[in-house]
Protein backbone atom coordinates (compact mmCIF):
# COMPACT_ATOMS: atom_id res chain seq x y z
CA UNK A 1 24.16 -60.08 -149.76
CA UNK A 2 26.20 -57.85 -151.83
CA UNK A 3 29.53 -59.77 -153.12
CA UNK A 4 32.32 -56.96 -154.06
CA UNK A 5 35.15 -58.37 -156.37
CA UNK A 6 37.47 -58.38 -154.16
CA UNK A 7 36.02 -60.67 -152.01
CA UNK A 8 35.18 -62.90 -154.43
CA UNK A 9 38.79 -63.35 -155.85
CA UNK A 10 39.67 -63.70 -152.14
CA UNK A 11 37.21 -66.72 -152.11
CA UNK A 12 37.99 -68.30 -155.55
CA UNK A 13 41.73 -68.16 -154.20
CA UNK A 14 40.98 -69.82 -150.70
CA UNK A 15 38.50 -72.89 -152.76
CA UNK A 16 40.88 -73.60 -155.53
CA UNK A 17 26.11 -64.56 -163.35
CA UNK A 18 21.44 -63.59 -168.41
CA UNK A 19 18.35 -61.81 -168.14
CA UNK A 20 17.77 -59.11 -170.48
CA UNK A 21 17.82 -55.62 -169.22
CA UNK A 22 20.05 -57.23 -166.07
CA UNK A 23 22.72 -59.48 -164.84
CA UNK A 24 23.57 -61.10 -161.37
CA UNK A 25 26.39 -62.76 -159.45
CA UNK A 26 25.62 -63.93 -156.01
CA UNK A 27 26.56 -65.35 -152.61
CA UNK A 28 25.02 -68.71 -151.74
CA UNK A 29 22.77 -67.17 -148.93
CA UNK A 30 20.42 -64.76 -150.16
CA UNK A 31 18.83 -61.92 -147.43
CA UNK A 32 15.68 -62.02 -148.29
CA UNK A 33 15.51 -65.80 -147.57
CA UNK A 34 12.81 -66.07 -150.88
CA UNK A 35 14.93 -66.79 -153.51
CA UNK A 36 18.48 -68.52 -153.37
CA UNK A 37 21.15 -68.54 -156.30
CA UNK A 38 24.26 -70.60 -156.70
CA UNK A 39 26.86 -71.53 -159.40
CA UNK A 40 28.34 -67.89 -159.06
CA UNK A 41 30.84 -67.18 -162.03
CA UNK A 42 32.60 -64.01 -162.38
CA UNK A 43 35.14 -62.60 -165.59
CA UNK A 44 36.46 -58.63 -164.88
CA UNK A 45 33.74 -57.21 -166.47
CA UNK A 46 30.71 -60.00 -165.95
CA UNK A 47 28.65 -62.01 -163.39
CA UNK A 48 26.31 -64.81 -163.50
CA UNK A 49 24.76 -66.94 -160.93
CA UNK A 50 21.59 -69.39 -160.89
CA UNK A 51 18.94 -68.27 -159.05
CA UNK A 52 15.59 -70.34 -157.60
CA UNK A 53 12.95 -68.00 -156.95
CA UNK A 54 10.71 -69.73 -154.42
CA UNK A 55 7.91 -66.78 -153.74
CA UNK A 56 8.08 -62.95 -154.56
CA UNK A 57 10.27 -61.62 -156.78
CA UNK A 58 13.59 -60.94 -157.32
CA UNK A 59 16.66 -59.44 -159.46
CA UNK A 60 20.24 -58.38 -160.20
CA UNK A 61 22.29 -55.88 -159.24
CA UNK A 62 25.64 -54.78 -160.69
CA UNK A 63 27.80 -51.79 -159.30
CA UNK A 64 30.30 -51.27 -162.20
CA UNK A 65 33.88 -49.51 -161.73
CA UNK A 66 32.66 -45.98 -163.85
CA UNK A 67 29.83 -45.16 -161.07
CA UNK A 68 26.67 -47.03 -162.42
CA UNK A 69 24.80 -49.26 -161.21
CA UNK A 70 22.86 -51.85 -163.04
CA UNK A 71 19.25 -53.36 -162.34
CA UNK A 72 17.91 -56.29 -163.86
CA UNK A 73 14.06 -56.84 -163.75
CA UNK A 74 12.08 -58.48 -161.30
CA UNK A 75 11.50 -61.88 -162.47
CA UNK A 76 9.17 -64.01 -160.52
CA UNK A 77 8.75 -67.86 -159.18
CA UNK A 78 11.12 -70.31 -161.32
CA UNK A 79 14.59 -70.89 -161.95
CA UNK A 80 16.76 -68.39 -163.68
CA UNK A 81 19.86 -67.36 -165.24
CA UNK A 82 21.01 -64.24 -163.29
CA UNK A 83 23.71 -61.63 -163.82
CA UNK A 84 25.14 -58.57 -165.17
CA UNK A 85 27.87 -56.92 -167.26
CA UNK A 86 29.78 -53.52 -167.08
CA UNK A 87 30.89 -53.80 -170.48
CA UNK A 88 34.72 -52.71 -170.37
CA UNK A 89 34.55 -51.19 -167.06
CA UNK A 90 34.96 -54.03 -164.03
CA UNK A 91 32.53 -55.90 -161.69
CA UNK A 92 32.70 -53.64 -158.09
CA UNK A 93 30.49 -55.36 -156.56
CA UNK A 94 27.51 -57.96 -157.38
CA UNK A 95 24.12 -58.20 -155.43
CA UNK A 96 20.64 -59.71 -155.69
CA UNK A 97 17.29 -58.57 -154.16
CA UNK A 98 14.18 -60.11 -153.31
CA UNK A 99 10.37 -58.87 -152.38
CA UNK A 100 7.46 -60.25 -150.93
């Protein structure tokens, strides 16, 4: 489920994701339903989240405010550190995907 920052701020306002080569944020229910993350935290230009892979694979993705978007690797079964950074441009949006 693909998290944009505005949402997110919406959310932190209403309650009050590193992997090489990729970072994550993430929304507590993952779509493909074979990984989940949790423990979202998000700065203007960063994302992290912790993320249980349970079978398949699956990654980060970071949409970034100059127009690119950011993959992290696949990473398989275990529990990881996902997230991702646009560097001095701002979080757009924040994602994670899973495979079988």
């Amino acid at each position: 489920m693909k998290r944009t920052a505005f949402r997110h701020a919406a959310t932190a306002t209403v309650a009050t994701t590193f992997l090489i080569g990729g970072l994550a944020t993430a929304t507590p229910a993952s779509a493909a339903g074979n990984y989940s993350c949790g423990n979202w935290k998000q700065t203007v230009n960063s994302w992290s989240a912790t993320c249980t892979v349970k079978s398949g694979q699956a990654r980060a993705v970071t949409d970034c405010s100059n127009g690119k978007t950011i993959y992290g690797a696949w990473i398989g079964r275990g529990t990881w550190r996902f997230g991702g950074e646009c560097g001095k441009y701002f979080v757009v949006a924040q994602d994670t995907q899973g495979r079988g």
